[in-house]
Protein backbone atom coordinates (compact mmCIF):
# COMPACT_ATOMS: atom_id res chain seq x y z
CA UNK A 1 -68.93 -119.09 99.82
CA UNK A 2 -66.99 -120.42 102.67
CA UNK A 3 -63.25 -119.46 102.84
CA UNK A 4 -61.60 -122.45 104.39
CA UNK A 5 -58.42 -122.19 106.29
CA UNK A 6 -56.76 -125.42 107.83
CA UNK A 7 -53.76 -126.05 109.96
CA UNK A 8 -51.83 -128.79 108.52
CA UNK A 9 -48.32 -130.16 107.75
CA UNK A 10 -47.88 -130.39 103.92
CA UNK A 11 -44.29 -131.56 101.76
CA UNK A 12 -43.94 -128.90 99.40
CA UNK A 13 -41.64 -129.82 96.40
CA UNK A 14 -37.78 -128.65 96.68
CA UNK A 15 -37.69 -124.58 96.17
CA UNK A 16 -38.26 -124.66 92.27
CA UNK A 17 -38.40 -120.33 92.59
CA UNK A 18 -36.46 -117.46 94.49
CA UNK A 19 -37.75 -115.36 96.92
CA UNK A 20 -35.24 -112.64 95.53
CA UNK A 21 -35.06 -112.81 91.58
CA UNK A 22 -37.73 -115.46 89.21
CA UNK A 23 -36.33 -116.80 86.05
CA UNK A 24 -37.83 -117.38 83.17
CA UNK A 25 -37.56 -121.72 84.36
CA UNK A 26 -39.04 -120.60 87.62
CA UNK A 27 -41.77 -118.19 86.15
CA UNK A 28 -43.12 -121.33 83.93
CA UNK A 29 -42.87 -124.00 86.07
CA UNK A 30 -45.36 -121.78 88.44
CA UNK A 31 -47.59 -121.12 85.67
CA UNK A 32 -47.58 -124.61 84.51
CA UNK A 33 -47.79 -125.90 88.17
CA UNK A 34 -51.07 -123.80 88.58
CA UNK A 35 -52.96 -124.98 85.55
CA UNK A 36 -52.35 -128.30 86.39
CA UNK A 37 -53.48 -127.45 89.93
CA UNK A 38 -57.00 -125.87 88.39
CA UNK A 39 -57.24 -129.26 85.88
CA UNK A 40 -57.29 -131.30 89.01
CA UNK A 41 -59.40 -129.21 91.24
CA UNK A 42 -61.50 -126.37 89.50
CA UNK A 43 -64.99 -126.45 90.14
CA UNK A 44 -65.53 -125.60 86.58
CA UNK A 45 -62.87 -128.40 84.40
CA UNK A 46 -64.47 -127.14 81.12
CA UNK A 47 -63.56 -123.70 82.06
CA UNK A 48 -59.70 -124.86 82.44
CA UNK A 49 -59.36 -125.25 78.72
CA UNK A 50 -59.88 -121.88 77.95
CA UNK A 51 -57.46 -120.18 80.83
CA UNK A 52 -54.95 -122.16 79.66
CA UNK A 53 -54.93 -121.03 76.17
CA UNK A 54 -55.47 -117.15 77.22
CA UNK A 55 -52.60 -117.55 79.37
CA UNK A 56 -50.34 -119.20 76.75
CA UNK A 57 -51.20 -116.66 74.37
CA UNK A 58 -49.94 -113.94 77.09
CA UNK A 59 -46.64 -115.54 77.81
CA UNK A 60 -44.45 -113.07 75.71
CA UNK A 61 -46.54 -110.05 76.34
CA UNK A 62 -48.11 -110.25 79.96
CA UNK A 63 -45.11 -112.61 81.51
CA UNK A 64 -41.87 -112.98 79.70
CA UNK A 65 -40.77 -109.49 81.72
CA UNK A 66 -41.49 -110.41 84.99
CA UNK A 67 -38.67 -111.17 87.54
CA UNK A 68 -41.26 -110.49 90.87
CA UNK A 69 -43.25 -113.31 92.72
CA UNK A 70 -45.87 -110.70 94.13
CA UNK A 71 -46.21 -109.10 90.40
CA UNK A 72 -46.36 -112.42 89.15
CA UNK A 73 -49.30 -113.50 91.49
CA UNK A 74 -51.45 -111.01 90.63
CA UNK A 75 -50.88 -110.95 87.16
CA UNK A 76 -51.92 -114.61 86.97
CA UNK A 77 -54.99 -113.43 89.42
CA UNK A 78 -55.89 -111.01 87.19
CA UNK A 79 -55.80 -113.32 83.90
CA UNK A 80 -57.71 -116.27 85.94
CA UNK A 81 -60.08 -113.90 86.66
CA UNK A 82 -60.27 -112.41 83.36
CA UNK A 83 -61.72 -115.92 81.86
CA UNK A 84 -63.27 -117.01 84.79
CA UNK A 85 -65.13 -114.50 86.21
CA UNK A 86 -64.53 -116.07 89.46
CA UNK A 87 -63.27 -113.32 92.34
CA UNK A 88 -62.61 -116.63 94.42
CA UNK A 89 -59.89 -117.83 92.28
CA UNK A 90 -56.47 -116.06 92.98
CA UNK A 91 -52.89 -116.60 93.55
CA UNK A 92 -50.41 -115.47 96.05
CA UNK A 93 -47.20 -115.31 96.55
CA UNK A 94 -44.94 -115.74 100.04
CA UNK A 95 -41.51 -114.66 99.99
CA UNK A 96 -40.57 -116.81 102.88
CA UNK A 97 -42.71 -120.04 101.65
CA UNK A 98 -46.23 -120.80 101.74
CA UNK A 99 -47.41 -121.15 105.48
CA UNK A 100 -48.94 -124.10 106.65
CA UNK A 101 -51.24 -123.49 108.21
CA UNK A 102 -52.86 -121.91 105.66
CA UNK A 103 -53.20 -124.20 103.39
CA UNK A 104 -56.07 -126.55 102.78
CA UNK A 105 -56.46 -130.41 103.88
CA UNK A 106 -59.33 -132.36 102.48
CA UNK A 107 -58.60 -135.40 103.93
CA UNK A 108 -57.14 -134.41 107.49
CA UNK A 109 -55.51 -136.95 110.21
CA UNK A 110 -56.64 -136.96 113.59
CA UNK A 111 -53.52 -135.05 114.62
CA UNK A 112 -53.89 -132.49 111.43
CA UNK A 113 -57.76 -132.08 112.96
CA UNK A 114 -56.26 -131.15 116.37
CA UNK A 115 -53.78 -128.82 115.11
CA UNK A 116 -56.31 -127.15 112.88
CA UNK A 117 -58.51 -126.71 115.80
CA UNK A 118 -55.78 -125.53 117.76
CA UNK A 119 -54.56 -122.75 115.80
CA UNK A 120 -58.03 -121.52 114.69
CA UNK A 121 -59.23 -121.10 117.96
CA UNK A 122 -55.97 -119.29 119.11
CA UNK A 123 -56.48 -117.00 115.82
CA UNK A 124 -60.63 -116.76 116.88
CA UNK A 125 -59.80 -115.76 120.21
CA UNK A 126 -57.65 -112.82 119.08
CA UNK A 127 -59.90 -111.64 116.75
CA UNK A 128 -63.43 -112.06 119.29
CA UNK A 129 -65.10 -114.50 117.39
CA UNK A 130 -65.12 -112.16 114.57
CA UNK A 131 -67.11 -109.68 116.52
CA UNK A 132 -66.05 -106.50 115.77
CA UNK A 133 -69.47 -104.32 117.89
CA UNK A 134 -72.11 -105.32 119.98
CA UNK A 135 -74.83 -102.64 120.90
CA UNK A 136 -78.22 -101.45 121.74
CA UNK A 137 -78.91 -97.70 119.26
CA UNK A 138 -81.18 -95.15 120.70
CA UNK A 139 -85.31 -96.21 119.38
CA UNK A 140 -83.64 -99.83 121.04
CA UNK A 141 -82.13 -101.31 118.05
CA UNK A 142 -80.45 -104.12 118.26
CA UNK A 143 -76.86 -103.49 116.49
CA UNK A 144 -74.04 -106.62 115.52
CA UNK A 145 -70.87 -106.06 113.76
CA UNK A 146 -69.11 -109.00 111.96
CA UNK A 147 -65.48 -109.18 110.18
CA UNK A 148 -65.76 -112.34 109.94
CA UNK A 149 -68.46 -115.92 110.40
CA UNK A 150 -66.81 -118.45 112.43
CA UNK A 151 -66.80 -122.06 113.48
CA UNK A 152 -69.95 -122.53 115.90
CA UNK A 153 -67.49 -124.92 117.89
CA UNK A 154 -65.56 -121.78 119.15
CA UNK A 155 -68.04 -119.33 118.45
CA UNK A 156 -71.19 -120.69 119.44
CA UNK A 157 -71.06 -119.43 123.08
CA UNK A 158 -70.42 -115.53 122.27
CA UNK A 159 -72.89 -115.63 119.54
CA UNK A 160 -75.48 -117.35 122.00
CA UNK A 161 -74.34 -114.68 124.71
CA UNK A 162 -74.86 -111.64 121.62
CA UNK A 163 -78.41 -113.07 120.16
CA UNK A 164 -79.30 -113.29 124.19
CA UNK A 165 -78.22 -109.82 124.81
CA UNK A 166 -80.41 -108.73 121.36
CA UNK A 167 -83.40 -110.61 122.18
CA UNK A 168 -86.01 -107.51 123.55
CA UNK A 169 -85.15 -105.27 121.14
CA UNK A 170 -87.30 -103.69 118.33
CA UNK A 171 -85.30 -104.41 115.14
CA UNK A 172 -81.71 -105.87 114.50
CA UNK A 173 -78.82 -104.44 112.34
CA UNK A 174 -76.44 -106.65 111.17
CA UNK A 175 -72.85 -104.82 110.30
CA UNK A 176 -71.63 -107.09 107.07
CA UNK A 177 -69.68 -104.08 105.82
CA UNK A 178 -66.50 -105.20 107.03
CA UNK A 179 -66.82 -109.20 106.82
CA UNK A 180 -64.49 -111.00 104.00
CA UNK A 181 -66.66 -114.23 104.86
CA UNK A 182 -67.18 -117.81 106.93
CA UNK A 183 -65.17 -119.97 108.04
CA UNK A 184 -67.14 -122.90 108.36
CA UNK A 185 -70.26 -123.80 106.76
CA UNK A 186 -72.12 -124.24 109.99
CA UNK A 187 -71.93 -120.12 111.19
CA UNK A 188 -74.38 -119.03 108.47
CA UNK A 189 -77.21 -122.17 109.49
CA UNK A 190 -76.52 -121.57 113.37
CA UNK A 191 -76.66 -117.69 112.96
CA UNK A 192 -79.42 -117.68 110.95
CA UNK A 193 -81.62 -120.05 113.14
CA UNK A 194 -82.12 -117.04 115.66
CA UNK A 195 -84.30 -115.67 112.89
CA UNK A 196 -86.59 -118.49 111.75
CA UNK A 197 -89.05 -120.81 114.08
CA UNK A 198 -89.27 -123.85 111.76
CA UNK A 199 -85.94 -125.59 109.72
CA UNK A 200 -85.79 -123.37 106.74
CA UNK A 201 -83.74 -124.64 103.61
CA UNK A 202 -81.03 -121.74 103.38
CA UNK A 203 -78.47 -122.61 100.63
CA UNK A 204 -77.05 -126.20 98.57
CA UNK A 205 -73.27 -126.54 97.92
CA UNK A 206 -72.23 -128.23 94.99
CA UNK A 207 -68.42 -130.02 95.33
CA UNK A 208 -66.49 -131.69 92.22
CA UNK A 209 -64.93 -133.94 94.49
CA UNK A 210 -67.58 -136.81 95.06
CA UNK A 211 -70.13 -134.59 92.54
CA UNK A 212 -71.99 -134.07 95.56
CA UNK A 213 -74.39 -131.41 96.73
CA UNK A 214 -74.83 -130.96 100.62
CA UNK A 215 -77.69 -129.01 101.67
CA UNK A 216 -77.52 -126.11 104.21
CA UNK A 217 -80.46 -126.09 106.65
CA UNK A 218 -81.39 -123.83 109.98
CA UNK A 219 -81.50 -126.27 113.17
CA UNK A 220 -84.59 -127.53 115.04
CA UNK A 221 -83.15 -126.03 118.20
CA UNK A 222 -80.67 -123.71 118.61
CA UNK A 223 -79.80 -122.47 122.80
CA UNK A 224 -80.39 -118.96 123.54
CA UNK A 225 -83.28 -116.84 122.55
CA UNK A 226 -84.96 -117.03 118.81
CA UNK A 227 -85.51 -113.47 117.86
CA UNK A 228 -88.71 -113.99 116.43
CA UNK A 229 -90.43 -112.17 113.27
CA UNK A 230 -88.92 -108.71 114.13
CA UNK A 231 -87.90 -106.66 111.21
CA UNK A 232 -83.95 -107.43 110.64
CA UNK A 233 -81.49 -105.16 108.38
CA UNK A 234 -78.34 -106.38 106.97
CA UNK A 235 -75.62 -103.27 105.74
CA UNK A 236 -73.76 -104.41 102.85
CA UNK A 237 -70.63 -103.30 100.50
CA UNK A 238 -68.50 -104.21 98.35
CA UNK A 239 -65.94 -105.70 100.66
CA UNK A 240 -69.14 -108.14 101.71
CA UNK A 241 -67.67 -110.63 100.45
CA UNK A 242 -68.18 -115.26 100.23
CA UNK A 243 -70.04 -116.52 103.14
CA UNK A 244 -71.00 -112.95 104.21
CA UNK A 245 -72.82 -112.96 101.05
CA UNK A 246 -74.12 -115.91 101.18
CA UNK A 247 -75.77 -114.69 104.69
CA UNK A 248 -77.25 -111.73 103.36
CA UNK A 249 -78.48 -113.26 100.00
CA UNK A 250 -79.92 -116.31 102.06
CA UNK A 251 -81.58 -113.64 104.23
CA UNK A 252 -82.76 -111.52 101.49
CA UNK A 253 -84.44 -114.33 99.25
CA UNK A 254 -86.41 -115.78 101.96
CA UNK A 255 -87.69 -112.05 102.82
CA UNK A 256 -86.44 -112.25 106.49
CA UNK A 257 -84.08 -109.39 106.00
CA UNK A 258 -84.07 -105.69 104.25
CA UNK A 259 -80.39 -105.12 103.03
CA UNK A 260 -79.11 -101.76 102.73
CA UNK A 261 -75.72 -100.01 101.32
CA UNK A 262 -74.00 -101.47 98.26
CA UNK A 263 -73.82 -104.09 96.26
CA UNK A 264 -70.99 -106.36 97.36
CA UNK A 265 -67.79 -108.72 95.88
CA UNK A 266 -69.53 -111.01 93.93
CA UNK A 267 -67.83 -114.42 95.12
CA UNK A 268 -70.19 -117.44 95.50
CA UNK A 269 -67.64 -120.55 94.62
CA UNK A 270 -66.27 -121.75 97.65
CA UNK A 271 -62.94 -123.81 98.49
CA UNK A 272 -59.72 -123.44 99.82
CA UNK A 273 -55.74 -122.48 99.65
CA UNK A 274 -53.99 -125.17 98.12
CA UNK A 275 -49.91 -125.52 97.12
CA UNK A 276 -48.60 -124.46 93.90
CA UNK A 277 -45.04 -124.51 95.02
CA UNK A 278 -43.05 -123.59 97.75
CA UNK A 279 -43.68 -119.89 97.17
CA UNK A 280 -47.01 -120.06 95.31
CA UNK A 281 -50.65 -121.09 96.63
CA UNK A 282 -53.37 -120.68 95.23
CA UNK A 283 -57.26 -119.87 96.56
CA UNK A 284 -58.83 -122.72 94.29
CA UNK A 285 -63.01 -123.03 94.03
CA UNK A 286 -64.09 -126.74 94.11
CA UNK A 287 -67.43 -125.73 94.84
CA UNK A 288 -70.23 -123.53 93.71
CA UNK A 289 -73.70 -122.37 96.12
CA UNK A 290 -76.67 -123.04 94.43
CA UNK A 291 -79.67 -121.17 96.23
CA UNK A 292 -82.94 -123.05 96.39
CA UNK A 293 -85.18 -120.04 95.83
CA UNK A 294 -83.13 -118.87 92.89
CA UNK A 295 -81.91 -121.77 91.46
CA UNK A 296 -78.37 -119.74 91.36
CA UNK A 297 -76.03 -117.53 93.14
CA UNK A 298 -74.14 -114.39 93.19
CA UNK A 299 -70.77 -114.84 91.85
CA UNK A 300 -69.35 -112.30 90.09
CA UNK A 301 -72.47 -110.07 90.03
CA UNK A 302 -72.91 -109.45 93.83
CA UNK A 303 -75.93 -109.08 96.23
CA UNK A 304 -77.74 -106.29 95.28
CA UNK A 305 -79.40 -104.32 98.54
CA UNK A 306 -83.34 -103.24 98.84
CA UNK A 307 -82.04 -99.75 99.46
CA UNK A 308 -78.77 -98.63 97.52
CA UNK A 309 -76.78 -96.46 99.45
CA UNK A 310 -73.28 -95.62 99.72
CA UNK A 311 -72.05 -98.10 102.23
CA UNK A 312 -70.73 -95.32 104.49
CA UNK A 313 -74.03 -94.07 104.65
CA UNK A 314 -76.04 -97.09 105.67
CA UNK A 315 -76.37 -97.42 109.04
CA UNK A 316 -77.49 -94.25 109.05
CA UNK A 317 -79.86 -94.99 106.46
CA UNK A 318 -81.17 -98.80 108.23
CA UNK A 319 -81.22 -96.85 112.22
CA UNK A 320 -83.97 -94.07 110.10
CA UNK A 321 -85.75 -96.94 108.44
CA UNK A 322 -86.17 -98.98 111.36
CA UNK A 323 -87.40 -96.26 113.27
CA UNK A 324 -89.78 -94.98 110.81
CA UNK A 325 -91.27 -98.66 110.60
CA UNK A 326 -91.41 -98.38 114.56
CA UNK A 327 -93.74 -95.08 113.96
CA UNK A 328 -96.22 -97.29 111.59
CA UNK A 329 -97.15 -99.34 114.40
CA UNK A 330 -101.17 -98.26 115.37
CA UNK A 331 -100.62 -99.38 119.17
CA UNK A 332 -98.16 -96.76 120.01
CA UNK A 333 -99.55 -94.48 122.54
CA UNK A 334 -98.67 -90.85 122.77
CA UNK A 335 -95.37 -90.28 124.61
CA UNK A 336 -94.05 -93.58 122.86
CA UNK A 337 -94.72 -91.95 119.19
CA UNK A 338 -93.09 -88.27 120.19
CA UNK A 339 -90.40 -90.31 121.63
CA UNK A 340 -89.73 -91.89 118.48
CA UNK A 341 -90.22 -88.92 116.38
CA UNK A 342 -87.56 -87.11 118.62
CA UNK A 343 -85.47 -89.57 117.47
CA UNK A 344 -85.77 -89.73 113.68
CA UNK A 345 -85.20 -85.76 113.91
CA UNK A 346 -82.18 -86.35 116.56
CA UNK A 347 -80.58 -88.93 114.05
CA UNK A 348 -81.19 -86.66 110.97
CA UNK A 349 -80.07 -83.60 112.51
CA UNK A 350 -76.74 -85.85 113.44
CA UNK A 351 -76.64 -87.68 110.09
CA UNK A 352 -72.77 -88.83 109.11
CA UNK A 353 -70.70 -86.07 106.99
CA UNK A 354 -68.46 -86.88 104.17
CA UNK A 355 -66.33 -85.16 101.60
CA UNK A 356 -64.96 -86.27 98.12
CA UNK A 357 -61.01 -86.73 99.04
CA UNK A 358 -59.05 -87.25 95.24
CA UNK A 359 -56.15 -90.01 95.72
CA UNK A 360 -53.24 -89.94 93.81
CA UNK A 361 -50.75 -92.23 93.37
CA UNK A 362 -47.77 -91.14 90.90
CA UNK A 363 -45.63 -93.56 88.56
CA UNK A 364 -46.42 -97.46 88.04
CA UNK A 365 -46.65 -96.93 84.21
CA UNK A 366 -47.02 -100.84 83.87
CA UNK A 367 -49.57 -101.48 86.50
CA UNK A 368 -52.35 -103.10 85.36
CA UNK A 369 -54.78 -102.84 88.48
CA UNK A 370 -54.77 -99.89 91.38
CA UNK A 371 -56.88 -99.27 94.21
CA UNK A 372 -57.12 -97.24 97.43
CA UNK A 373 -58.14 -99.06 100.69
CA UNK A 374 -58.62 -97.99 104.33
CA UNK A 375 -60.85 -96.46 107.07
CA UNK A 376 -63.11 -95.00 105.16
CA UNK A 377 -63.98 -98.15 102.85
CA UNK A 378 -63.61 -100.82 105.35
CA UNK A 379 -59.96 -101.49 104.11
CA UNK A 380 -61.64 -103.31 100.81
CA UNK A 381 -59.71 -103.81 97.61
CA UNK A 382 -62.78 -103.16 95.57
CA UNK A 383 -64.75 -100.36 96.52
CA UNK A 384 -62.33 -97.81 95.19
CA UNK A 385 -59.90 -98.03 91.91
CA UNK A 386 -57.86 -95.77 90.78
CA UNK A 387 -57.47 -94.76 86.90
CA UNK A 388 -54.47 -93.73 84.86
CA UNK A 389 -54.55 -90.47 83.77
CA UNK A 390 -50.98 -89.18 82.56
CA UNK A 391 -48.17 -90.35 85.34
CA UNK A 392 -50.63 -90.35 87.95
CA UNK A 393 -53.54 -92.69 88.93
CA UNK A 394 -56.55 -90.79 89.94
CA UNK A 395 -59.37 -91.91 92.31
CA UNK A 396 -61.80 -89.86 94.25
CA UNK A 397 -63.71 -91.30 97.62
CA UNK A 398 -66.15 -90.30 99.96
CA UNK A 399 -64.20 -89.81 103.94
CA UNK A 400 -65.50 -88.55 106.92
CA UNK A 401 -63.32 -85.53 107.67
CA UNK A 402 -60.85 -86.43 110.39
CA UNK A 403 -58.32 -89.41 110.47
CA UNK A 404 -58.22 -91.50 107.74
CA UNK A 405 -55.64 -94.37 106.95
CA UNK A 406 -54.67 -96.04 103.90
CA UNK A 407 -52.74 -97.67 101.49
CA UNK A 408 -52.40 -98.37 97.88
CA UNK A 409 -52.64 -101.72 96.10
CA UNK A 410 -50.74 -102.30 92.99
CA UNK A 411 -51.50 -104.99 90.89
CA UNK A 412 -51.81 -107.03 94.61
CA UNK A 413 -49.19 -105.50 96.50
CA UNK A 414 -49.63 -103.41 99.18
CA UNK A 415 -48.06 -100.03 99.47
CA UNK A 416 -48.08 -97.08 101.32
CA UNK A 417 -48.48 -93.75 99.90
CA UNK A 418 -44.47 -92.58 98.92
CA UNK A 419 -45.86 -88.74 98.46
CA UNK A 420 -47.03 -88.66 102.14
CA UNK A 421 -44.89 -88.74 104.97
CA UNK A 422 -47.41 -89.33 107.67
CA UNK A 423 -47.91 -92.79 108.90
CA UNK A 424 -48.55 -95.23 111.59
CA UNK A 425 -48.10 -99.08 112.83
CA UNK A 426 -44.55 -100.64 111.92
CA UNK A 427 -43.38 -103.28 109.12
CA UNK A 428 -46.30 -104.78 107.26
CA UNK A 429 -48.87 -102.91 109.24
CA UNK A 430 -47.77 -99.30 108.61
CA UNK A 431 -49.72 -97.54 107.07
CA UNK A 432 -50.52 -93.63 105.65
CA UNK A 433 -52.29 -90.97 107.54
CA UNK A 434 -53.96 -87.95 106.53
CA UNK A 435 -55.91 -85.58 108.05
CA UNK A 436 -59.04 -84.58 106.66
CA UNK A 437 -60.66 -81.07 107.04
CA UNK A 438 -64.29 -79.80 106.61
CA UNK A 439 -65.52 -78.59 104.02
C-alpha cells in the first residue's frame, strides 16, 4: 500500500550498537528491540508469536556469527519475511544513525507537519512529481511514466497539467514499471478520478491503531479534463510495487484498465519506517488494503496482468494492442485505417531487441539471497536472482544490446560487480557498466 515517509525530530535511545563492529549484546538487543517493535505495531499481533519463536530458534545458527549491521538487517528481513509473507516488512540498517526524516510520526506537531511538508516537497521537486515521461506515441497514444505516486498537495498541479495535455488522445499508457509506490493515500483517488464520471469505491484500508477501516473513494470533481471511457493500459513488473499496485489492481478489478507485462512485488500492507535503535529502523505494516470487489488484496502474490509479457517487452506489446483496438472501430474511413495499419507494421518492423546476458557474481559462500538490478530491469531487487552454482552465482536476463548498468545485491547490500572494471557515478551511486553486443 502506501509507503509513508515523514520528516520529524525523534529521541533515539543512547547508541546501544557500533557502526564499525556488533557484539553479541548489541546483535540481541536489536533483535529483541524489533520484536517488541512488531508486538506493539504489526498489523497482524497473532502473527508476532510465531516470528519470534522462528527467530529464537535461529539465534545460534542464522545470528550468533554476525558482526555486520547491513548483514544483520537483511538477515532479520529475510526471516520476517520468511513467516510473514509480508514483502512490506523489512529492516535496515544506517551506519551513521537512522535519519529523521525518514522515519514515521503518527501523531505529528504542527511544527513536525511543516517540516514534513517542507522536506517532501523539496525531495518532490527534485524528483518531478515522480514523473519520470510524458508523451504523445505515433496512432496518438497518450503515454505517462511514474517512479513514484505523490501527495496531490504538491503534485496536483503537474498531474492536472499531464491529464490536460492527455485529454484528445485515443488510448492512455500508464508506465508503472518503474514505480516502488504512493506516498500519500490521496494520489491513487485523485489520479484515478480522471478515469471515472461518477465517485467509484476504489480500495478500504484497514489500521490496528483505532481498528479502523477508512475507505478510498474517486472525487465528485476533480480540475482538469476527465478522460472519459477511452481504453487505458497500465505496464506492470515486478518492481510495481505498494501503492503502484494498488493503482493497477484498483484499475484492473473495476475493468477500467487492461494491464500488461509481469506480475509485480506482491506488497499490499501499508505503514511506515519506525525506530528500532539508533542504527536500526524498521518498515513496519500497521495496515492491510482490503479491495471491495475482491474482498482481499495482493500481498505477497502480486497483480497478475491481462497480457503476460516480459516487462521489457510491454510497451511494445500495449502501443500494438491499442492500435489494433483503434483498427476495430467501423467509423474509420479509408486513409484513417491505412494510416493505422502503417503503423502496426512500422511498430512491428521496429519492435524492441533483447539478448539473454548470464551474470556472474563469484564468492559469497554464506549469502543467503543474490540478485542483479539495473537498466534493463528497472533497477528492481526482484525481477532477477541469482543461484549458487559452485563459487559462482549464476543468473541470466533479458538486455537490450548497448549500455547497461548494474549492480549486485547481497543479502541487502549493494555492490558493484568486483570482476568488471567499468563503471560510472561516484560513492554510493557508482555503479558497473558493460557493453552489450548483438547477437
Amino acid at each position: 500500500m502506501n509507503k509513508l515517509f515523514f520528516l520529524v525530530s525523534v529521541l533515539l535511545p543512547a547508541l546501544p550498537v557500533s557502526a564499525q563492529t556488533l557484539t553479541p549484546t548489541d546483535r540481541q538487543q536489536t533483535i529483541e528491540a524489533t520484536l517488541t517493535l512488531l508486538d506493539r505495531e504489526y498489523v497482524f499481533p497473532e502473527v508476532v508469536g510465531n516470528i519470534r519463536q522462528y527467530i529464537h530458534s535461529r539465534l545460534r545458527t542464522g545470528y550468533d556469527t554476525i558482526t555486520n549491521g547491513q548483514q544483520l538487517a537483511g538477515q532479520l528481513t529475510r526471516d520476517l519475511q520468511t513467516i510473514s509473507h509480508d514483502k512490506h516488512l523489512r529492516v535496515s540498517y544506517f551506519d551513521r544513525g537512522v535519519p529523521a526524516e525518514e522515519l514515521w510520526n503518527k501523531n505529528p506537531s504542527p511544527a513536525q507537519q511543516a517540516r514534513q511538508r517542507t522536506f517532501l516537497r523539496q525531495w518532490m521537486l527534485r524528483e518531478n512529481f515522480g514523473i519520470l515521461n510524458l508523451s504523445v506515441l505515433k496512432g496518438n497514444l497518450g503515454y505517462i511514466s511514474f517512479k513514484v505516486l505523490a501527495p496531490p498537495e504538491f503534485a496536483g498541479p503537474s498531474y492536472m497539467a499531464a491529464m490536460n495535455y492527455l485529454a484528445q488522445t485515443d488510448a492512455l499508457i500508464i508506465d508503472l514499471r518503474q514505480c516502488n509506490g504512493a506516498l500519500s493515500e490521496h494520489a491513487i483517488p485523485l489520479l484515478c478520478s480522471y478515469f471515472f464520471a461518477q465517485p467509484t469505491h476504489l480500495n478500504d484500508l484497514y489500521w490496528r491503531d483505532g481498528n479502523k477501516t477508512i475507505q478510498s473513494w474517486t472525487y465528485a470533481q476533480v480540475q482538469g479534463q476527465h478522460y472519459g471511457n477511452k481504453p487505458i493500459y497500465v505496464l506492470t513488473s515486478s518492481a510495481t510495487f505498494s501503492g503502484a499496485e494498488e493503482l493497477a489492481y484498483d484499475l484492473k478489478n473495476l475493468k477500467r484498465a487492461t494491464l500488461v507485462g509481469d506480475t509485480t512485488g506482491g506488497g499490499a500492507n501499508g505503514g511506515g519506517t519506525l525506530p528500532i535503535n539508533a542504527h536500526f529502523a524498521a518498515f513496519v505494516p500497521a495496515g492491510r488494503a482490503i479491495n471491495p470487489i475482491t474482498k482481499t488484496n495482493w500481498e505477497n502474490i502480486g497483480v497478475a496482468p491481462d497480457t503476460l509479457v516480459a516487462a521489457s517487452r510491454a510497451l511494445y506489446v500495449a502501443q500494438r494492442m491499442a492500435l489494433r483496438n483503434k483498427l476495430t472501430d467501423k467509423s474509420l474511413d479509408t486513409n484513417e485505417r491505412d494510416h493505422l495499419t502503417r503503423l502496426v507494421a512500422e511498430l512491428d518492423r521496429n519492435a524492441p531487441h533483447f539478448v539473454k546476458h548470464t551474470f556472474t557474481l563469484g564468492g559469497h559462500a554464506r549469502a543467503t539471497s543474490v540478485q542483479v538490478a539495473g537498466s534493463f530491469n528497472g533497477w528492481s531487487t526482484r525481477a532477477t536472482r541469482l543461484f549458487r552454482r559452485g563459487n559462482e552465482w549464476i543468473g541470466e536476463a533479458e538486455v537490450e544490446p548497448g549500455k547497461v548498468t548494474y549492480k549486485f545485491i547481497v543479502d541487502g547490500q549493494w555492490i558493484i560487480d568486483p570482476a568488471n572494471p567499468h563503471t560510472e557515478g561516484e560513492g554510493q551511486f557508482t555503479n558497473s557498466v558493460l557493453a552489450i553486443a548483438e547477437r
